[in-house]
Protein backbone atom coordinates (compact mmCIF):
# COMPACT_ATOMS: atom_id res chain seq x y z
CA UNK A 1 6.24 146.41 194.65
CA UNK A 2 5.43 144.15 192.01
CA UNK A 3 1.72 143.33 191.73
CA UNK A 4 -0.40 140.71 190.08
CA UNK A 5 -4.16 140.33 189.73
CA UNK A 6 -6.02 137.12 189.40
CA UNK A 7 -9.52 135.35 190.28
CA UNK A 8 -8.32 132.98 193.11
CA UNK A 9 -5.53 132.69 194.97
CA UNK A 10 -4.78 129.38 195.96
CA UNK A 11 -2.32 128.68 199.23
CA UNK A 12 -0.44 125.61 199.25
CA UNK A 13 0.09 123.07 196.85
CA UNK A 14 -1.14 119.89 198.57
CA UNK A 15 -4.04 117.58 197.47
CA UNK A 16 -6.47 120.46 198.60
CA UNK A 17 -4.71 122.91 196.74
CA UNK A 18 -4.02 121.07 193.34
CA UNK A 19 -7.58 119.50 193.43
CA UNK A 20 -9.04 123.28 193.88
CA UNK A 21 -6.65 125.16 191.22
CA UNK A 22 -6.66 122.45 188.06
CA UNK A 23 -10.84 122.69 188.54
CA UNK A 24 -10.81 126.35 188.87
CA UNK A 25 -8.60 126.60 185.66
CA UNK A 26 -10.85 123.76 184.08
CA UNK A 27 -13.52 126.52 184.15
CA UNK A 28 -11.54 129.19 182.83
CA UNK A 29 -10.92 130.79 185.78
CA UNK A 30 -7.61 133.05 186.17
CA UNK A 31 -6.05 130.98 189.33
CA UNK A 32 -2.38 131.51 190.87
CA UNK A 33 -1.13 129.04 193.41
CA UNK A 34 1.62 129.95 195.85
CA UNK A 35 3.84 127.12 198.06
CA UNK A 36 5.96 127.83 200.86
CA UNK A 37 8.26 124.88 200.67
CA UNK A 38 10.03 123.21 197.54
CA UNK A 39 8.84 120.39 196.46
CA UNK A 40 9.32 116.86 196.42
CA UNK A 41 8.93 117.71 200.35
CA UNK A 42 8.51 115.23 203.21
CA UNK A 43 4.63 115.25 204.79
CA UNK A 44 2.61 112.77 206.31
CA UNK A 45 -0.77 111.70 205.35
CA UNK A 46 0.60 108.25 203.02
CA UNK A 47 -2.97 106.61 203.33
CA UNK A 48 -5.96 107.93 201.08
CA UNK A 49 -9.21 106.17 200.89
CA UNK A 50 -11.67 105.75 197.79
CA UNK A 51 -13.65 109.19 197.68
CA UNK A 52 -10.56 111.07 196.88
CA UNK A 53 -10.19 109.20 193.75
CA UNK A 54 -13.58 111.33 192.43
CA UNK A 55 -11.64 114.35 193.17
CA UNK A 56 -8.60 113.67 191.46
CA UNK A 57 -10.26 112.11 188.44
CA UNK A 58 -13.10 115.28 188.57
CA UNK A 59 -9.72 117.56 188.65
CA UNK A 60 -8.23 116.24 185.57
CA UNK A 61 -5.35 114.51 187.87
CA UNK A 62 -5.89 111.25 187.91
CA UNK A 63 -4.25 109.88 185.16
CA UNK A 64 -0.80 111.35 185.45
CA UNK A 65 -1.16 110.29 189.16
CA UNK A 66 -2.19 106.45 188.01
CA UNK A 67 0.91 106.39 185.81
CA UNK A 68 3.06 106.84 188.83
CA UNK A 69 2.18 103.13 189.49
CA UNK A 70 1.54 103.97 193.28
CA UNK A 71 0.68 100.75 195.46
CA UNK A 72 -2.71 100.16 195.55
CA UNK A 73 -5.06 100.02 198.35
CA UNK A 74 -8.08 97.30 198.43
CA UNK A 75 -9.10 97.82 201.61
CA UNK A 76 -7.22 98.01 205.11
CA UNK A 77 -6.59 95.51 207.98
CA UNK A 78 -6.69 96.05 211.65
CA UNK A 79 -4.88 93.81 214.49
CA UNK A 80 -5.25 93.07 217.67
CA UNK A 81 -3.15 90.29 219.19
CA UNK A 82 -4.37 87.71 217.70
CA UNK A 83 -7.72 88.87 215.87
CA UNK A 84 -7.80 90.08 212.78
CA UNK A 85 -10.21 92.51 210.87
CA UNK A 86 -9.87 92.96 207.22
CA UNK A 87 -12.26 95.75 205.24
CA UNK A 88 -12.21 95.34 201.06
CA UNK A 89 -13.27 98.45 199.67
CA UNK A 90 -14.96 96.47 196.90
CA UNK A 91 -18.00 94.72 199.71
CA UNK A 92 -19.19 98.35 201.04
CA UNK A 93 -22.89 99.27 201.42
CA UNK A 94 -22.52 102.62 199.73
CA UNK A 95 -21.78 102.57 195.63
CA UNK A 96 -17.83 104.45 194.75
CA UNK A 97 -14.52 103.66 193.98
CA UNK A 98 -13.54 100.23 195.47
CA UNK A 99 -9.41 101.21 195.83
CA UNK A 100 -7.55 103.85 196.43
CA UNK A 101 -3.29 104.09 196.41
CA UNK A 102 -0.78 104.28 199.51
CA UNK A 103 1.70 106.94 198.83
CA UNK A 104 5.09 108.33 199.35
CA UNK A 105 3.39 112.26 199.55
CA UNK A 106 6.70 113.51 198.82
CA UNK A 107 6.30 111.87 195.27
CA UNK A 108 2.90 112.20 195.05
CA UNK A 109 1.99 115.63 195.60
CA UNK A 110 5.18 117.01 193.72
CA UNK A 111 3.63 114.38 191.15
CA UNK A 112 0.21 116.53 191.01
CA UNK A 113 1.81 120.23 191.58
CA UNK A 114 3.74 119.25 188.21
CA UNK A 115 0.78 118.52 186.62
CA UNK A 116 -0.95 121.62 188.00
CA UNK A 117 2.09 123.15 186.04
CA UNK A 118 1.54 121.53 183.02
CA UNK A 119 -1.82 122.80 182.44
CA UNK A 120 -0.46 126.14 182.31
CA UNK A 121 -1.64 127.50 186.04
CA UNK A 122 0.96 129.74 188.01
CA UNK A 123 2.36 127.56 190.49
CA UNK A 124 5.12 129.56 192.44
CA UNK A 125 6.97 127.53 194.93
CA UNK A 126 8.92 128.86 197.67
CA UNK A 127 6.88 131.90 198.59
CA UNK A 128 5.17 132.86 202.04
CA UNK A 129 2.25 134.63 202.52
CA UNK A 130 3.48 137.50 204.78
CA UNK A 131 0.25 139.23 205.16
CA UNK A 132 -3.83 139.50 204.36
CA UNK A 133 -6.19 142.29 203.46
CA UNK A 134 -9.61 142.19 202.67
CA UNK A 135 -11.80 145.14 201.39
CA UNK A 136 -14.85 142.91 201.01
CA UNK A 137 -14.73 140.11 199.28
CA UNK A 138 -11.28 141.18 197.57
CA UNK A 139 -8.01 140.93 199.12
CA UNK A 140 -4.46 141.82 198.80
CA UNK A 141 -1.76 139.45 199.82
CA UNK A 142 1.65 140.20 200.60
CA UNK A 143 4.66 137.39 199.70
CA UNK A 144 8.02 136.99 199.85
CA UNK A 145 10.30 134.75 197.53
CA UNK A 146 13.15 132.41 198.19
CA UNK A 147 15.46 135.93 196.76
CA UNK A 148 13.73 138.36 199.65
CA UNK A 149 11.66 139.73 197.02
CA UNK A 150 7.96 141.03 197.79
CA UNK A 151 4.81 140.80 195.57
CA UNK A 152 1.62 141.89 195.72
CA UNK A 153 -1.11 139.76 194.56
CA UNK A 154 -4.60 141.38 194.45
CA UNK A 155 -7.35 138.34 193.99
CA UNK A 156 -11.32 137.99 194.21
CA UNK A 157 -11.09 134.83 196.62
CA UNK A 158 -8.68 133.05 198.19
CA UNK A 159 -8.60 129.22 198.77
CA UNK A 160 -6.36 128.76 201.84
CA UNK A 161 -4.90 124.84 201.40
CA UNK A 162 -1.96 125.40 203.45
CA UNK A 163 -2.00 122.47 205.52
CA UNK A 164 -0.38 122.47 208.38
CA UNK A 165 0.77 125.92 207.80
CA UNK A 166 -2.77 127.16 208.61
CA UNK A 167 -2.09 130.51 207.26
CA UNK A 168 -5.31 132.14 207.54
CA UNK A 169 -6.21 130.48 210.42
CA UNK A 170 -3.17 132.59 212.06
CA UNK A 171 -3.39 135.81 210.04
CA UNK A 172 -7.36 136.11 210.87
CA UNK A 173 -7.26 134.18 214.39
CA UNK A 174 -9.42 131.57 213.51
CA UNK A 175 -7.56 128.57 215.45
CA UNK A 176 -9.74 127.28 218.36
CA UNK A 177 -9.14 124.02 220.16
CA UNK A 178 -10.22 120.65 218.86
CA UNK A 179 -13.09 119.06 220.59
CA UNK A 180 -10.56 115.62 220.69
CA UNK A 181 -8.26 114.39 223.13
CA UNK A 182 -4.63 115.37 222.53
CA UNK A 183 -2.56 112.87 220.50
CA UNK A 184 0.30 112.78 219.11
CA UNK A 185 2.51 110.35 216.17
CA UNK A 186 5.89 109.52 215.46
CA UNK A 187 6.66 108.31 211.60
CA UNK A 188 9.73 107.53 209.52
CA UNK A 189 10.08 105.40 206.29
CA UNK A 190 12.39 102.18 206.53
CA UNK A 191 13.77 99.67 203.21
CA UNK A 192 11.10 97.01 203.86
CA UNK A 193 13.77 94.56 203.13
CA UNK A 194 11.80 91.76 205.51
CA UNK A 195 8.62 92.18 202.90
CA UNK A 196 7.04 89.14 202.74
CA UNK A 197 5.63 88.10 198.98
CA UNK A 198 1.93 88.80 198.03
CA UNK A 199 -0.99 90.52 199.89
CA UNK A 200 0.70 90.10 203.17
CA UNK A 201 3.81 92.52 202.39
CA UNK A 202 1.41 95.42 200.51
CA UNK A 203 -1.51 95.73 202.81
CA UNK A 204 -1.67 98.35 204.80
CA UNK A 205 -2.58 97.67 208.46
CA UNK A 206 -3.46 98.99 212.08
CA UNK A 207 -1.92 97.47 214.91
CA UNK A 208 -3.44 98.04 218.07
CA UNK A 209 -1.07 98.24 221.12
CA UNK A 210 -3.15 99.04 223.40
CA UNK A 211 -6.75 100.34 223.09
CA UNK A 212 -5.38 104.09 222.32
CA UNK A 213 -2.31 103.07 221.39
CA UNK A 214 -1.41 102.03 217.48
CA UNK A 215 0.82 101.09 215.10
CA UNK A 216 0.59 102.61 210.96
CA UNK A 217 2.10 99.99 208.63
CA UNK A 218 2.20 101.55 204.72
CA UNK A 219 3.82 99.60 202.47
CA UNK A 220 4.62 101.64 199.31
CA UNK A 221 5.37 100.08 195.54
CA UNK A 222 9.32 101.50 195.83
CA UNK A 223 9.84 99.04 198.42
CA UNK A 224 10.29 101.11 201.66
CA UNK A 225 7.26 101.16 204.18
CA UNK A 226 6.21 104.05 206.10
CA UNK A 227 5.77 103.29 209.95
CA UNK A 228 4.11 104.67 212.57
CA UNK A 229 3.04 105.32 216.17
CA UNK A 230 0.28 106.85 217.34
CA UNK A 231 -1.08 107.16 221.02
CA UNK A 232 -2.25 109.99 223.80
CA UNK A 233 0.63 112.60 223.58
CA UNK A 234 1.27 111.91 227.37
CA UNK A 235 2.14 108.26 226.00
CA UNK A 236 4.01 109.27 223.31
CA UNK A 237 6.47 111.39 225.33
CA UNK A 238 6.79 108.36 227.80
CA UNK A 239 8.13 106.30 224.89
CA UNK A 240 11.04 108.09 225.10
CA UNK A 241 12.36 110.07 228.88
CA UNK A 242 14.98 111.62 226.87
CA UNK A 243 12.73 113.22 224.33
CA UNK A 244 14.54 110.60 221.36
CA UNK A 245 12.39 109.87 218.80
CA UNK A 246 13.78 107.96 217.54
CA UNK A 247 14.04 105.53 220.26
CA UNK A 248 10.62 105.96 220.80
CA UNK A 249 9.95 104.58 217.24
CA UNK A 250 12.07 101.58 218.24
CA UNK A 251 10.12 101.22 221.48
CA UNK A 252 6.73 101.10 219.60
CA UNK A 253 8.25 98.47 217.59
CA UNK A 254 8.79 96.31 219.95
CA UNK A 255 5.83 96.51 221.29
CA UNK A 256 4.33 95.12 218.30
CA UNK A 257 4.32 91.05 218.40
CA UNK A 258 3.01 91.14 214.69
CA UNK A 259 5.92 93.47 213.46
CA UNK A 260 8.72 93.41 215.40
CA UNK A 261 10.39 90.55 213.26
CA UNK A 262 9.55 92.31 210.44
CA UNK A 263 10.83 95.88 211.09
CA UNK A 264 12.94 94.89 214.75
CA UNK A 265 16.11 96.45 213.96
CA UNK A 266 16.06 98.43 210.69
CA UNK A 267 17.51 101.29 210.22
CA UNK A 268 15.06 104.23 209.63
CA UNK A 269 15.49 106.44 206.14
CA UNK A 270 14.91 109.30 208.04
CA UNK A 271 15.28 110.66 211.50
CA UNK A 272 11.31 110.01 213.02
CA UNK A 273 8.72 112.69 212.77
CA UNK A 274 6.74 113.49 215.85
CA UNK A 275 3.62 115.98 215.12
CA UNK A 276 2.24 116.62 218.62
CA UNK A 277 -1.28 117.21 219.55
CA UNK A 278 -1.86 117.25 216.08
CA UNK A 279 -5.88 117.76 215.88
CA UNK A 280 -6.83 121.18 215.06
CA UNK A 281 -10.49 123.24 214.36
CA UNK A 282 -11.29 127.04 213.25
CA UNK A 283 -13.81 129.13 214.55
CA UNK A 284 -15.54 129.26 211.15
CA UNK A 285 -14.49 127.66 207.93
CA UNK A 286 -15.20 130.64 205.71
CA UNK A 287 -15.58 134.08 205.32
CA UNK A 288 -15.93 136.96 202.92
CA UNK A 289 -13.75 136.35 200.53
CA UNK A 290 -11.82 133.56 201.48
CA UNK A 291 -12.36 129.80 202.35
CA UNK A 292 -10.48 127.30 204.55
CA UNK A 293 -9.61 123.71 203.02
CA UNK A 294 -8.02 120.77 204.01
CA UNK A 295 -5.62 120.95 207.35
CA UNK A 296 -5.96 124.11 207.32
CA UNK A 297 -9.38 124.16 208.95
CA UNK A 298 -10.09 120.73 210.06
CA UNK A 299 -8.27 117.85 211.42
CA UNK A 300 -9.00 114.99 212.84
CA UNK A 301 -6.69 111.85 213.14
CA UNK A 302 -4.91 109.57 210.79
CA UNK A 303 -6.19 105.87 212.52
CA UNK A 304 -9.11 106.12 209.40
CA UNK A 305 -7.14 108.24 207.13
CA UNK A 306 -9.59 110.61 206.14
CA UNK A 307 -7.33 113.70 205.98
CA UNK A 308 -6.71 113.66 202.40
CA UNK A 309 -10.06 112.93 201.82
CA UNK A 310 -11.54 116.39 203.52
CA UNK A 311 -9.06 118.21 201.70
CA UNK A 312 -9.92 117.54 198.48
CA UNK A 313 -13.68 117.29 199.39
CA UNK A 314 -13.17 121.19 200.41
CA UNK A 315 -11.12 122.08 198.21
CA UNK A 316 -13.07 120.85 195.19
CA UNK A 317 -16.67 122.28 196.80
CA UNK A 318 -14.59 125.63 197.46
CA UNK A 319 -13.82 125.81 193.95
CA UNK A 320 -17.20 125.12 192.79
CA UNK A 321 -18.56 127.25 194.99
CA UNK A 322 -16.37 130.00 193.49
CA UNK A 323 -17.21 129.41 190.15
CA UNK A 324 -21.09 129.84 190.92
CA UNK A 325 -20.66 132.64 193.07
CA UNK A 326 -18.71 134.40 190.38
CA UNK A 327 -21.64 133.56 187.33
CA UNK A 328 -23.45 135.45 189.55
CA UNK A 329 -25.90 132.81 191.16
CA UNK A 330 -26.34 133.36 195.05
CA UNK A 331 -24.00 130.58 197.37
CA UNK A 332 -25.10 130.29 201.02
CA UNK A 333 -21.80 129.18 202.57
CA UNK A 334 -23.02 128.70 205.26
CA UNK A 335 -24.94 125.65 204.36
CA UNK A 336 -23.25 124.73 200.94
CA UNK A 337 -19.96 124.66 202.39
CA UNK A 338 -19.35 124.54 206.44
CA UNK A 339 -22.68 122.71 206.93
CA UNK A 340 -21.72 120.43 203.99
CA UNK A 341 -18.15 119.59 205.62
CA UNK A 342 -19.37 119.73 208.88
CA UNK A 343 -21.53 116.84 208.44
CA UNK A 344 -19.17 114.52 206.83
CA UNK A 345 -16.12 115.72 209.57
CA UNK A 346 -19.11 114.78 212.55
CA UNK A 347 -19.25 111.15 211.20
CA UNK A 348 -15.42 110.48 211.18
CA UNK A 349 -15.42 112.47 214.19
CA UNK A 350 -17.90 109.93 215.95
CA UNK A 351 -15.76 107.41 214.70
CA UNK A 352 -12.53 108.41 215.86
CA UNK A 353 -13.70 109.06 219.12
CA UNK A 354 -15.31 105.69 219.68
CA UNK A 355 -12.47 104.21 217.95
CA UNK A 356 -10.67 105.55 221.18
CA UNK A 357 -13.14 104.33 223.52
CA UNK A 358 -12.87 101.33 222.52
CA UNK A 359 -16.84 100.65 221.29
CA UNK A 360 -15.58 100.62 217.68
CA UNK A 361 -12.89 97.88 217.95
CA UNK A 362 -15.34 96.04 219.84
CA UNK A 363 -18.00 96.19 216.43
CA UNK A 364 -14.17 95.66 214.44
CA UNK A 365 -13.83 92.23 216.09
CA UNK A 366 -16.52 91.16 216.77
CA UNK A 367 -17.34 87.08 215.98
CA UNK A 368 -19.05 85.94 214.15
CA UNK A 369 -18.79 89.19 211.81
CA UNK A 370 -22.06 90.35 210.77
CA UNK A 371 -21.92 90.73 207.13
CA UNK A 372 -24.35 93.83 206.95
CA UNK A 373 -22.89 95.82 209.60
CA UNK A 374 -19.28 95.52 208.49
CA UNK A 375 -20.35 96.46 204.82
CA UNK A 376 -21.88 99.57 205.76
CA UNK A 377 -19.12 100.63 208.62
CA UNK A 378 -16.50 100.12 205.70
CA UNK A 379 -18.73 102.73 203.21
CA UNK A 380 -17.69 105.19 205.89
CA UNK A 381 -13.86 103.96 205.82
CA UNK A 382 -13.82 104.36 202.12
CA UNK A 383 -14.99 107.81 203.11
CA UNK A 384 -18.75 107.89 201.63
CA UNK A 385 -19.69 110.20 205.05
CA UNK A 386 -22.28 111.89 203.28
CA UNK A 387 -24.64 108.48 202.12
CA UNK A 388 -27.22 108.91 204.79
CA UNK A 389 -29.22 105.89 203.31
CA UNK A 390 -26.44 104.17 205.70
CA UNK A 391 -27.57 104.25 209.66
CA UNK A 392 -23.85 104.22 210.04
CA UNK A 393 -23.88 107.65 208.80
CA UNK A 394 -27.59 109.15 209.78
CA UNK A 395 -27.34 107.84 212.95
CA UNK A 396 -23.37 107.92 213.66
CA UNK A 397 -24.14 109.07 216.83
CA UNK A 398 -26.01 106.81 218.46
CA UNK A 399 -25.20 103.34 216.35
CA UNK A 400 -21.63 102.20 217.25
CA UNK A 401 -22.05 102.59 220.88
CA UNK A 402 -25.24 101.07 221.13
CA UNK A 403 -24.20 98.60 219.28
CA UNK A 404 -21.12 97.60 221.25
CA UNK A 405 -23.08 98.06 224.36
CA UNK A 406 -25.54 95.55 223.07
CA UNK A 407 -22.49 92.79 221.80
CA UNK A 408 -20.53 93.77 225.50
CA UNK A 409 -23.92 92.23 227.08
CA UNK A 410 -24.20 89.24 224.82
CA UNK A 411 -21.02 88.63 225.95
CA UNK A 412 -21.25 88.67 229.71
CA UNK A 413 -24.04 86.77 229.35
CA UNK A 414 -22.31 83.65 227.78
């Protein structure tokens, strides 16, 4: 069996992945990257916010990305009925980027994997991990080609970014359930050919069904929009008796009073999507030798769109933690990494579950707006989770429902 011997091995070559490898071979560090599928490859996750754009222009990505002309995101806007609530990235309490892009993520991350390429890192597409050994801290992975044929690759650390594939995760048994209620989503792409002109036909927006139930519009800068449904996977199902999704799609559409003229009738690009009970955890998010990144440890839920965000965050600090580790310095993981992550992933977590009680959409649409307290609720949209100079942040917690508890009082009161 052939073998090969490198410094890192990084699995899959998603945002995580790319954003780990070009920084690891920034640093001179011997880094192979291996991809199940071929790319350009269909995946959801279309909606990044601002703190990804320090990763990709940290990584050495951003510019080739930037020339792909993606649409840009200012901000995002959330419906309900009739009220509207509109967050610009540029009025946020904590200091960062003030846009970010919305993507076709079958262009964009065959976009950055090319660019991987260019810098001269192995990038070999079409290969499984078949199987995992560690002696230590080094390991020895088995993989198989598109041709059937197996290699050996014998590496010092290995950055699983394998998304959805959660490789590791099932190799080492490290899935465990997430602490969230099960959802589920059903997306496709459509020819926006209803677009209106201006700000109206590129901004990406959230419209609320129901209080659990939502709709994703993504307008991308190719002219198609990516559409959405999200809701409690017992919902989802009931969409649809006969288990269509794409029916289902058409059902949520309908449902929507603000979209239905604009995407009533079109005919999808592509058969729906459903990804069921899609929010997963691990029972730790590192271990000797190895660290998980991106999906393949954590994820949440796509209402704030913070999944490309964590990826890249872990994949970059996995990276870096490498590269100290191997000059020798002492890392504790423990808190550098999963304590790091974890703290970020508990604010959006706090989020996403009040976002589902309700408490947060009551703080969303609120009138009058309070200027203050939507500046520093949209630092955590934009995905500064780690500014704890924001009480929207130190004291996530506590905050949004006390909050909403205080404005539901107010309100009976008048």
């Amino acid at each position: 069996m052939l073998k090969e011997f490198v410094d890192v091995l990084v699995i899959g070559a998603g945002p995580s992945g790319c954003v780990s490898a070009s920084h690891l071979h920034n640093n001179k560090v011997k880094v192979k990257v291996v991809e199940k599928t071929k790319f350009p490859r269909l995946v959801v996750g279309e909606s990044l916010i601002p703190r990804v754009m320090d990763h990709f222009a940290e990584a050495g990505l951003f510019e080739s990305l930037d020339a792909m002309n993606f649409e840009k995101k200012l901000g995002a806007r959330f419906i309900r009925g009739e009220e509207i609530c509109l967050f610009d990235f540029s009025n946020k309490y904590s200091e960062g980027w003030d846009w970010t892009w919305q993507v076709p993520r079958a262009d964009f991350d065959n976009t950055m994997a090319q660019e991987v390429i260019k810098k001269g890192i192995d990038l070999e597409f079409e290969s499984e991990v078949v199987s995992v050994e560690f002696e230590g801290k080094n390991s020895k992975t088995v993989i198989i080609d598109r041709d059937g044929n197996l290699k050996e690759i014998h590496a010092k650390f290995i950055i699983d970014s394998s998304g959805y594939g959660r490789v590791l995760p099932r190799l080492l048994d490290l899935d465990t359930p997430s602490k969230l209620d099960p959802h589920s989503s059903i997306f496709t792409h459509l020819k926006d050919i209803n677009r209106p002109e201006g700000e109206e036909g590129t901004l990406i927006s959230f419209d609320i069904l129901e209080t659990q139930v939502w709709l994703w519009v993504i307008p991308f800068s190719n002219g198609n929009t990516s559409v959405g449904v999200v809701g409690p996977t017992s919902f989802i199902n009931a969409l649809s008796k006969e288990n269509n999704v794409t029916k289902a799609l058409t059902n949520a559409i309908q449902l929507s009073d603000y979209y239905v003229k604009r995407f009533g009738g079109i005919e999808f690009i592509f058969e729906p999507v459903k990804l069921e009970n899609y929010s997963r955890s691990v029972k730790k998010m590192y271990g000797e030798g190895f660290a998980l990144t991106g999906n393949s440890s954590e994820f949440l839920d796509p209402v704030f769109s913070s999944g490309v965000a964590f990826a890249t965050e872990s994949g970059m600090l996995a990276a870096k933690l490498f590269i100290k580790e191997n000059q020798g310095i002492k890392v504790n993981w423990e808190e550098e990494f999963t304590g790091y992550m974890k703290r970020g992933i508990s604010v959006f977590t706090t989020y996403v579950k009040e976002w589902y009680t309700g408490n947060l959409q009551t703080l969303f649409f609120h009138q009058p707006e309070n200027p203050d307290v939507k500046r520093k609720i949209c630092a955590v949209l934009a995905g500064y989770v780690w500014d704890e100079t924001n009480p929207f942040v130190k004291k996530h917690e506590n905050v949004i429902r006390n909050m909403a508890y205080m404005l539901k009082s107010e309100s009976k009161k008048l």
